[in-house]
PDB file of N, CA and C in Angstrom:
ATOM      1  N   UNK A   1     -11.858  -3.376  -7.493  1.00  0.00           N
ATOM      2  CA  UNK A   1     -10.722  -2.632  -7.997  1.00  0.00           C
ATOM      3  C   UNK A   1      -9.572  -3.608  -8.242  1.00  0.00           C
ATOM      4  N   UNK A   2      -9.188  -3.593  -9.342  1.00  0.00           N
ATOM      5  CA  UNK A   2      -8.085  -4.537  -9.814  1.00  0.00           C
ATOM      6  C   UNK A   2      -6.428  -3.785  -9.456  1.00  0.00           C
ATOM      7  N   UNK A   3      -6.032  -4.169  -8.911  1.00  0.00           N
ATOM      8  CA  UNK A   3      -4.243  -4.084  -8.094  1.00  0.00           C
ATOM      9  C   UNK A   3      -3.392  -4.597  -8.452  1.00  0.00           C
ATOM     10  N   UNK A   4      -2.033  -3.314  -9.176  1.00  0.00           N
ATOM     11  CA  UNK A   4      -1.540  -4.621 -10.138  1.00  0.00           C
ATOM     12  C   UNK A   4       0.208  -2.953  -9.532  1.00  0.00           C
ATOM     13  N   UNK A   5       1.144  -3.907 -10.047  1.00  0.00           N
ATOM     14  CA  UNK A   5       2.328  -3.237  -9.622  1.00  0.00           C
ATOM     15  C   UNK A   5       2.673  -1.838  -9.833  1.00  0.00           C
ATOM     16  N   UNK A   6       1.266  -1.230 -11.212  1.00  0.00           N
ATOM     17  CA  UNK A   6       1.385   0.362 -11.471  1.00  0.00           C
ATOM     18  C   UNK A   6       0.293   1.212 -10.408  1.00  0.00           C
ATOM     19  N   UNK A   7      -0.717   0.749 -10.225  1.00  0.00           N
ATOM     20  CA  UNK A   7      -1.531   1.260  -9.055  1.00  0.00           C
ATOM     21  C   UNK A   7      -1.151   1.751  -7.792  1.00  0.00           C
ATOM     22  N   UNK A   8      -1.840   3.394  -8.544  1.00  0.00           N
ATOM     23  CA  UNK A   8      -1.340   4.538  -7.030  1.00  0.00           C
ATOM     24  C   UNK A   8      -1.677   4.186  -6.497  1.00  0.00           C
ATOM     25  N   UNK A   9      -0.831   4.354  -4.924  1.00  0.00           N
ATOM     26  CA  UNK A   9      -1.029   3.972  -3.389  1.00  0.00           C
ATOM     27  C   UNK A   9      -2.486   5.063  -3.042  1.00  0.00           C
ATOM     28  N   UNK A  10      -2.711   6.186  -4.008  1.00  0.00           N
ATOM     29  CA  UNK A  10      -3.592   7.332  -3.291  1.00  0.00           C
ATOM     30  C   UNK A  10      -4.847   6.989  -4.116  1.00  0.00           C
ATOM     31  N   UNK A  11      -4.844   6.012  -5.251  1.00  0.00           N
ATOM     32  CA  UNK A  11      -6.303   5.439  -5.581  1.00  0.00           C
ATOM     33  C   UNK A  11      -6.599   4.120  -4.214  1.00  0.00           C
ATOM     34  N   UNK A  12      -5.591   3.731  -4.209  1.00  0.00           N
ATOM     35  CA  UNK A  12      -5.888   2.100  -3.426  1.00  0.00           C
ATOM     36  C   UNK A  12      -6.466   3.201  -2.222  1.00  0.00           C
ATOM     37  N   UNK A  13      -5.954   3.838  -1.805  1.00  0.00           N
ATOM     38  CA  UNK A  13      -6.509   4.552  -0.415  1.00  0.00           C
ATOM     39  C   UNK A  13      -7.628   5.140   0.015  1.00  0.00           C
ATOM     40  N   UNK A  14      -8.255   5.997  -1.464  1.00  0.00           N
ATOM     41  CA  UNK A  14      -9.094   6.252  -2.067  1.00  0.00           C
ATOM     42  C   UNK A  14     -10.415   5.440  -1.928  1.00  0.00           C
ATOM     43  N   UNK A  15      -9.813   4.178  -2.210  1.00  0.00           N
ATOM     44  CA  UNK A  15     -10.893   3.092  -2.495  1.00  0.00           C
ATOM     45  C   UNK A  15     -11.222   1.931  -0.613  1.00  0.00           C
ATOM     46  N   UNK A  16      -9.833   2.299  -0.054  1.00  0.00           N
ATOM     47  CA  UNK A  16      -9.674   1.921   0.834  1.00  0.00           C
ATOM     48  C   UNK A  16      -9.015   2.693   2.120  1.00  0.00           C
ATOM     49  N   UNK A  17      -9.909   3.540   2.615  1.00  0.00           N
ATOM     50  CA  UNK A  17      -9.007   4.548   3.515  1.00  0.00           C
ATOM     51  C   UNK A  17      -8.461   4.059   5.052  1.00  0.00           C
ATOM     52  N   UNK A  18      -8.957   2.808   5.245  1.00  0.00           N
ATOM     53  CA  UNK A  18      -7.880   1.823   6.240  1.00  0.00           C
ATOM     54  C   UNK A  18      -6.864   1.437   6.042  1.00  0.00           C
ATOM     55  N   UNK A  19      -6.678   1.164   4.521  1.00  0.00           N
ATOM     56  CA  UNK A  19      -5.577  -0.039   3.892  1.00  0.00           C
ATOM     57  C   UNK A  19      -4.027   0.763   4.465  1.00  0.00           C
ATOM     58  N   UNK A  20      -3.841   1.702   4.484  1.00  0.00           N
ATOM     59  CA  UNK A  20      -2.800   2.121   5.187  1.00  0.00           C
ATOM     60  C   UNK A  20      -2.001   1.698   6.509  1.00  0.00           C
ATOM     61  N   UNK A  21      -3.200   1.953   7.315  1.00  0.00           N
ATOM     62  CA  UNK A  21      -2.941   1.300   8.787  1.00  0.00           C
ATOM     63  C   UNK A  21      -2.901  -0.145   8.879  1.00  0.00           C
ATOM     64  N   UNK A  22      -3.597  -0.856   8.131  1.00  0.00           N
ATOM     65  CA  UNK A  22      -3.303  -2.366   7.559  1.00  0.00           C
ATOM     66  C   UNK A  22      -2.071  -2.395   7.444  1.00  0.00           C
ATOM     67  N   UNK A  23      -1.760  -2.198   6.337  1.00  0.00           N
ATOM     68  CA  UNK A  23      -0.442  -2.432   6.153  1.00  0.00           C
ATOM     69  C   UNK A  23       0.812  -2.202   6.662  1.00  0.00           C
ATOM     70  N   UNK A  24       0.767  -1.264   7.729  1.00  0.00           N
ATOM     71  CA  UNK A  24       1.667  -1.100   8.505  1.00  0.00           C
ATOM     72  C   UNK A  24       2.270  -1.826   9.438  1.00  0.00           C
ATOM     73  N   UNK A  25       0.706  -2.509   9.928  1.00  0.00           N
ATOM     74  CA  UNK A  25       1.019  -3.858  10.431  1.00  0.00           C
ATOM     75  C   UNK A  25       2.161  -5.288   9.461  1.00  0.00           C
ATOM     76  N   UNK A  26       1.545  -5.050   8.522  1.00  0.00           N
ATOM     77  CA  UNK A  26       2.309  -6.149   7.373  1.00  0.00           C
ATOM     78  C   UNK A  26       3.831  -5.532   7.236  1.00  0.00           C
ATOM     79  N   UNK A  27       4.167  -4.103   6.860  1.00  0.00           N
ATOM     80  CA  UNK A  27       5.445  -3.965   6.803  1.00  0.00           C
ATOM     81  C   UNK A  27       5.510  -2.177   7.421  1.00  0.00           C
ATOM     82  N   UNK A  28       6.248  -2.611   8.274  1.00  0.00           N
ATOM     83  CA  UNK A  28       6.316  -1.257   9.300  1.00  0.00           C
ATOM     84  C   UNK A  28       6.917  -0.308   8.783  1.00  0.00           C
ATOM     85  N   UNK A  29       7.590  -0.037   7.620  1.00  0.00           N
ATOM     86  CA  UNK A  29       8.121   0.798   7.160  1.00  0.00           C
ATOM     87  C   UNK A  29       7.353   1.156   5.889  1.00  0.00           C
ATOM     88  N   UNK A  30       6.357   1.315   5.976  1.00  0.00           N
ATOM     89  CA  UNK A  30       5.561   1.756   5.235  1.00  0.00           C
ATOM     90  C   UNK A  30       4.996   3.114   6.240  1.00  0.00           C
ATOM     91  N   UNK A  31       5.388   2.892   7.317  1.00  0.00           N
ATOM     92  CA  UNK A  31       4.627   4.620   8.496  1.00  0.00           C
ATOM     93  C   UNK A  31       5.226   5.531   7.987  1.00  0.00           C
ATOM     94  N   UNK A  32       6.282   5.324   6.866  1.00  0.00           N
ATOM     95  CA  UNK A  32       7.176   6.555   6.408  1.00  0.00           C
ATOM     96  C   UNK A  32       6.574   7.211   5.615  1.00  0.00           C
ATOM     97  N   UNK A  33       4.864   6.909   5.223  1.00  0.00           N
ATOM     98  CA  UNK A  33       3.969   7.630   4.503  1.00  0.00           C
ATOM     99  C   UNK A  33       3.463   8.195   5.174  1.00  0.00           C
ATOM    100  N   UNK A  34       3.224   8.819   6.263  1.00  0.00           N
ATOM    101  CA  UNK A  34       3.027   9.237   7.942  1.00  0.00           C
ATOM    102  C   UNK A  34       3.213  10.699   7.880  1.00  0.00           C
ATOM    103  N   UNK A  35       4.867  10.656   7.421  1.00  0.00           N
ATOM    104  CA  UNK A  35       5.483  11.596   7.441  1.00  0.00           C
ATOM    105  C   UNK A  35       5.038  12.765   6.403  1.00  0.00           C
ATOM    106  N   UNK A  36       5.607  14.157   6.574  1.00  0.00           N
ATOM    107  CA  UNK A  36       5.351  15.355   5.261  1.00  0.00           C
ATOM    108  C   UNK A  36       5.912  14.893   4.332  1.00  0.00           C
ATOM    109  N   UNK A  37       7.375  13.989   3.823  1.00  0.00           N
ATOM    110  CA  UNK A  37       7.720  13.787   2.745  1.00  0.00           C
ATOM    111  C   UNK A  37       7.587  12.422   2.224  1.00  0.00           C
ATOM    112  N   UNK A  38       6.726  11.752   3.133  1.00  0.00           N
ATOM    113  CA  UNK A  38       5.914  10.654   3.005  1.00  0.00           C
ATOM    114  C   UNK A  38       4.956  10.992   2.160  1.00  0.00           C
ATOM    115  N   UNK A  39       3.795  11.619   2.238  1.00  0.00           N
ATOM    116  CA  UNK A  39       2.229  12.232   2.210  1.00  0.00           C
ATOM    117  C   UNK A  39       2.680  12.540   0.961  1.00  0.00           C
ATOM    118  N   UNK A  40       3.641  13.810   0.495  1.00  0.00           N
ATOM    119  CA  UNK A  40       4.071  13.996  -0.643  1.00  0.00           C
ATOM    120  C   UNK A  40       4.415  12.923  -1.940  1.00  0.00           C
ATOM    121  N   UNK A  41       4.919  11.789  -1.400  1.00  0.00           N
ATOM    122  CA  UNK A  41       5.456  11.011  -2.106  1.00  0.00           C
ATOM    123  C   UNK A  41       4.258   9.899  -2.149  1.00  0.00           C
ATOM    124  N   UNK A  42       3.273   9.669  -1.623  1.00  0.00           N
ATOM    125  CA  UNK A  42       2.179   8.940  -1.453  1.00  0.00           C
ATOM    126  C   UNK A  42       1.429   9.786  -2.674  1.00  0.00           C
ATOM    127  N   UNK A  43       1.148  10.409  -3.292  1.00  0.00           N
ATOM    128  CA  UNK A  43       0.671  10.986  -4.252  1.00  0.00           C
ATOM    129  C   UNK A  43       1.215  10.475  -5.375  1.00  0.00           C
ATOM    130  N   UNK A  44       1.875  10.104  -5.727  1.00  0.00           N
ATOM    131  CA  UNK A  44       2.738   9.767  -6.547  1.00  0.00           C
ATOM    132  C   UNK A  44       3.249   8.298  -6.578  1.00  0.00           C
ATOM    133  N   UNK A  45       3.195   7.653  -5.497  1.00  0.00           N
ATOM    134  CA  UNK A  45       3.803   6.233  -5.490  1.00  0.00           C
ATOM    135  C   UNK A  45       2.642   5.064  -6.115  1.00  0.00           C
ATOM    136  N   UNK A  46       3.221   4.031  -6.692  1.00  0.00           N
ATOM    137  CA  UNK A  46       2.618   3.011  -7.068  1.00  0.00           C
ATOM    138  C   UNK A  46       3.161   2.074  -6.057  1.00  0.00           C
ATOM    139  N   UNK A  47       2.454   1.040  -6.233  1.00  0.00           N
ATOM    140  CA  UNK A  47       2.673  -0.231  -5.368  1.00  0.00           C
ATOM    141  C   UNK A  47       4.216  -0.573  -5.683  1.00  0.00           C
ATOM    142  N   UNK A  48       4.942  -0.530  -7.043  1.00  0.00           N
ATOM    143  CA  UNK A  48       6.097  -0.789  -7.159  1.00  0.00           C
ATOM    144  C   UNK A  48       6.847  -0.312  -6.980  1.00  0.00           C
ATOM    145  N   UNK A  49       6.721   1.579  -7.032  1.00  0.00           N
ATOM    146  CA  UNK A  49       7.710   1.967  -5.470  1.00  0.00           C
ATOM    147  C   UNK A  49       7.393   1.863  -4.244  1.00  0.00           C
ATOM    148  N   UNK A  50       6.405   1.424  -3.379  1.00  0.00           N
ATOM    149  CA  UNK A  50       6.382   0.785  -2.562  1.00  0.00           C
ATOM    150  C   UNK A  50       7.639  -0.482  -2.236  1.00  0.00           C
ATOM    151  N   UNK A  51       7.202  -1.098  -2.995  1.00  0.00           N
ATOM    152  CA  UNK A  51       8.009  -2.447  -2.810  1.00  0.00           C
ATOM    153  C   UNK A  51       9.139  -2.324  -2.960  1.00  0.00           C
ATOM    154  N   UNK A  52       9.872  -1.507  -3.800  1.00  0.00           N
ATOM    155  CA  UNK A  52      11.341  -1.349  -4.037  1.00  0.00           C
ATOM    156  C   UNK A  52      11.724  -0.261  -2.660  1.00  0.00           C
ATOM    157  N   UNK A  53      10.867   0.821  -2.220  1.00  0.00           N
ATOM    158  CA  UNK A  53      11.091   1.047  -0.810  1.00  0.00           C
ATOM    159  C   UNK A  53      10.988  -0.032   0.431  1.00  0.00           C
ATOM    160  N   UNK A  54      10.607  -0.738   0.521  1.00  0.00           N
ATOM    161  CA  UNK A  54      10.445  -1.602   1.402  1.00  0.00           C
ATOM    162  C   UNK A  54      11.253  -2.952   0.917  1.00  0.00           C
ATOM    163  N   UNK A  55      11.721  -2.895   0.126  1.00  0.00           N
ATOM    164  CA  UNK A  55      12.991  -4.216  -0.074  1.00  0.00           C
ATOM    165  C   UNK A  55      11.978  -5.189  -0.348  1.00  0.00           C
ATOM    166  N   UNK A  56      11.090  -5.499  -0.974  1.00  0.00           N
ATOM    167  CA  UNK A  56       9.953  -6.632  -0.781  1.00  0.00           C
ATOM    168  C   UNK A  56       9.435  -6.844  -2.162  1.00  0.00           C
ATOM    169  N   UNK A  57       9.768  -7.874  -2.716  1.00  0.00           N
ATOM    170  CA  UNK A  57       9.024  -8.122  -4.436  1.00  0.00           C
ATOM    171  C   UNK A  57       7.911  -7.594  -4.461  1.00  0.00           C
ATOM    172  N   UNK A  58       7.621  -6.880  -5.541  1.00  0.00           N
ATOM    173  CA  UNK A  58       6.245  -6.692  -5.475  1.00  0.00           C
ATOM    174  C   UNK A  58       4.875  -7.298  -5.516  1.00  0.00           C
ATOM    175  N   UNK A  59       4.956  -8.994  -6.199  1.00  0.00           N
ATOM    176  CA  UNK A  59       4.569  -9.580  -5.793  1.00  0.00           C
ATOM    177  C   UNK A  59       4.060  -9.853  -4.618  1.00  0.00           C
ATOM    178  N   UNK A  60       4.949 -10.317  -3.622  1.00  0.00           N
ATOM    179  CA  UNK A  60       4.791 -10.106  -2.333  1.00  0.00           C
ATOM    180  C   UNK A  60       3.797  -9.206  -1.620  1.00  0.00           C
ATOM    181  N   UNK A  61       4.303  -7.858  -2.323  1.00  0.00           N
ATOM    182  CA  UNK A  61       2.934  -6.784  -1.223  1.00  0.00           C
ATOM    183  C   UNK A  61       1.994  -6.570  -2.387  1.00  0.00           C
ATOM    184  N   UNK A  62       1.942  -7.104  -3.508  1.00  0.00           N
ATOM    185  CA  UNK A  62       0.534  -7.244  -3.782  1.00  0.00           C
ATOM    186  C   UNK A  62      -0.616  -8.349  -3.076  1.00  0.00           C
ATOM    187  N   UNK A  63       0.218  -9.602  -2.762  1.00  0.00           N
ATOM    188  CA  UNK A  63      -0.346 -10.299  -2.453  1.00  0.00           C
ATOM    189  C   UNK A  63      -0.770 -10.451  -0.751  1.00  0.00           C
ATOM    190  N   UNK A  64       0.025  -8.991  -0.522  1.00  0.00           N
ATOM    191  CA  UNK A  64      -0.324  -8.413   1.274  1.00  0.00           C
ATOM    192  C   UNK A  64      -1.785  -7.848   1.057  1.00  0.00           C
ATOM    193  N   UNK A  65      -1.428  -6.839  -0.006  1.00  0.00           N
ATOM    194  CA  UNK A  65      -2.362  -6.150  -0.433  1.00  0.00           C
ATOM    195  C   UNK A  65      -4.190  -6.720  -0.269  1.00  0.00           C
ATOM    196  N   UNK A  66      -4.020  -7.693  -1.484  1.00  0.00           N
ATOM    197  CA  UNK A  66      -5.270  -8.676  -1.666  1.00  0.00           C
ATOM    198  C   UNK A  66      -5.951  -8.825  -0.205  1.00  0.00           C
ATOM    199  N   UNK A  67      -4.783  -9.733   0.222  1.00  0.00           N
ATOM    200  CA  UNK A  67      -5.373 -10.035   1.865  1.00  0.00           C
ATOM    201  C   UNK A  67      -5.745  -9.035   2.680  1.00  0.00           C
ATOM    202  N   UNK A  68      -5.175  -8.112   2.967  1.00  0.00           N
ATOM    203  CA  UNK A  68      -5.887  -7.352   3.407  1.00  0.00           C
ATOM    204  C   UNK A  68      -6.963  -6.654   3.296  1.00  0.00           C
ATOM    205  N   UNK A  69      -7.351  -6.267   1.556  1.00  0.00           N
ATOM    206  CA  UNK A  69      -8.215  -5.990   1.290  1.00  0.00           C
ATOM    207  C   UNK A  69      -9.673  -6.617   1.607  1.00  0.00           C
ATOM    208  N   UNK A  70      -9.091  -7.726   1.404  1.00  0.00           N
ATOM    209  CA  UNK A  70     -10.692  -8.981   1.437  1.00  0.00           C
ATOM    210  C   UNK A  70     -10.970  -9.083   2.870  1.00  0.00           C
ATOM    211  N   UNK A  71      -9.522  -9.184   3.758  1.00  0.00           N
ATOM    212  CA  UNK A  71     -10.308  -8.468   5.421  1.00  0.00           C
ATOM    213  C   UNK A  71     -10.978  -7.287   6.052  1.00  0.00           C
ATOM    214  N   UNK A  72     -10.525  -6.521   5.289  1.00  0.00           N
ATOM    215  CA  UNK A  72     -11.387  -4.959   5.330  1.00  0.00           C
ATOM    216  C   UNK A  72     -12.732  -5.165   4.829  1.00  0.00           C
ATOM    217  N   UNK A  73     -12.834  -6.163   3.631  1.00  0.00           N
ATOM    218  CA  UNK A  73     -13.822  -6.370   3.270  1.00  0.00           C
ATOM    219  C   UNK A  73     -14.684  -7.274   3.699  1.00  0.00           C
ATOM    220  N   UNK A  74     -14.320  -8.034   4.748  1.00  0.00           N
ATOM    221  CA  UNK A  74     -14.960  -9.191   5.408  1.00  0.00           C
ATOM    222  C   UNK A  74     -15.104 -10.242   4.532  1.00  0.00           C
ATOM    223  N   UNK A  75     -14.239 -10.476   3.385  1.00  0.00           N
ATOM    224  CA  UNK A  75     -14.632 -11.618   3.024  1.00  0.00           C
ATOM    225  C   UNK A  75     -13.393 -13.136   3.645  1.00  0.00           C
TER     226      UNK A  75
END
């Protein structure tokens, strides 16, 4: 699956139903998807509102992203 700054958070999750709890570790304010108006807004969010919620280039948590992925994935 290719991950790029328009990619819903609820396909990546989809494809990866850990990557959440991953990442929480990477940026803790991401548990605010946790929440009811989290969950709501997780339907709808791309990685680049992600990042503009979390103050963090998107760059950046794509490249959280990757890594984590390829550890979920054991590579």
């Amino acid at each position: 699956m290719e991950i790029t700054k328009d990619t819903k958070l609820k396909d990546i999750q989809k494809a990866y139903p850990t990557l959440l709890d991953e990442l929480k570790k990477l940026e803790p304010r991401v548990s605010f998807f946790e929440t009811v108006p989290g969950k709501l807004m997780l339907r709808k969010a791309s990685v680049q509102d992600v990042a503009d919620m979390a103050k963090v280039p998107a760059e950046e948590l794509l490249q959280g992203l990757e890594e984590t992925i390829a550890a979920i994935e054991g590579k």
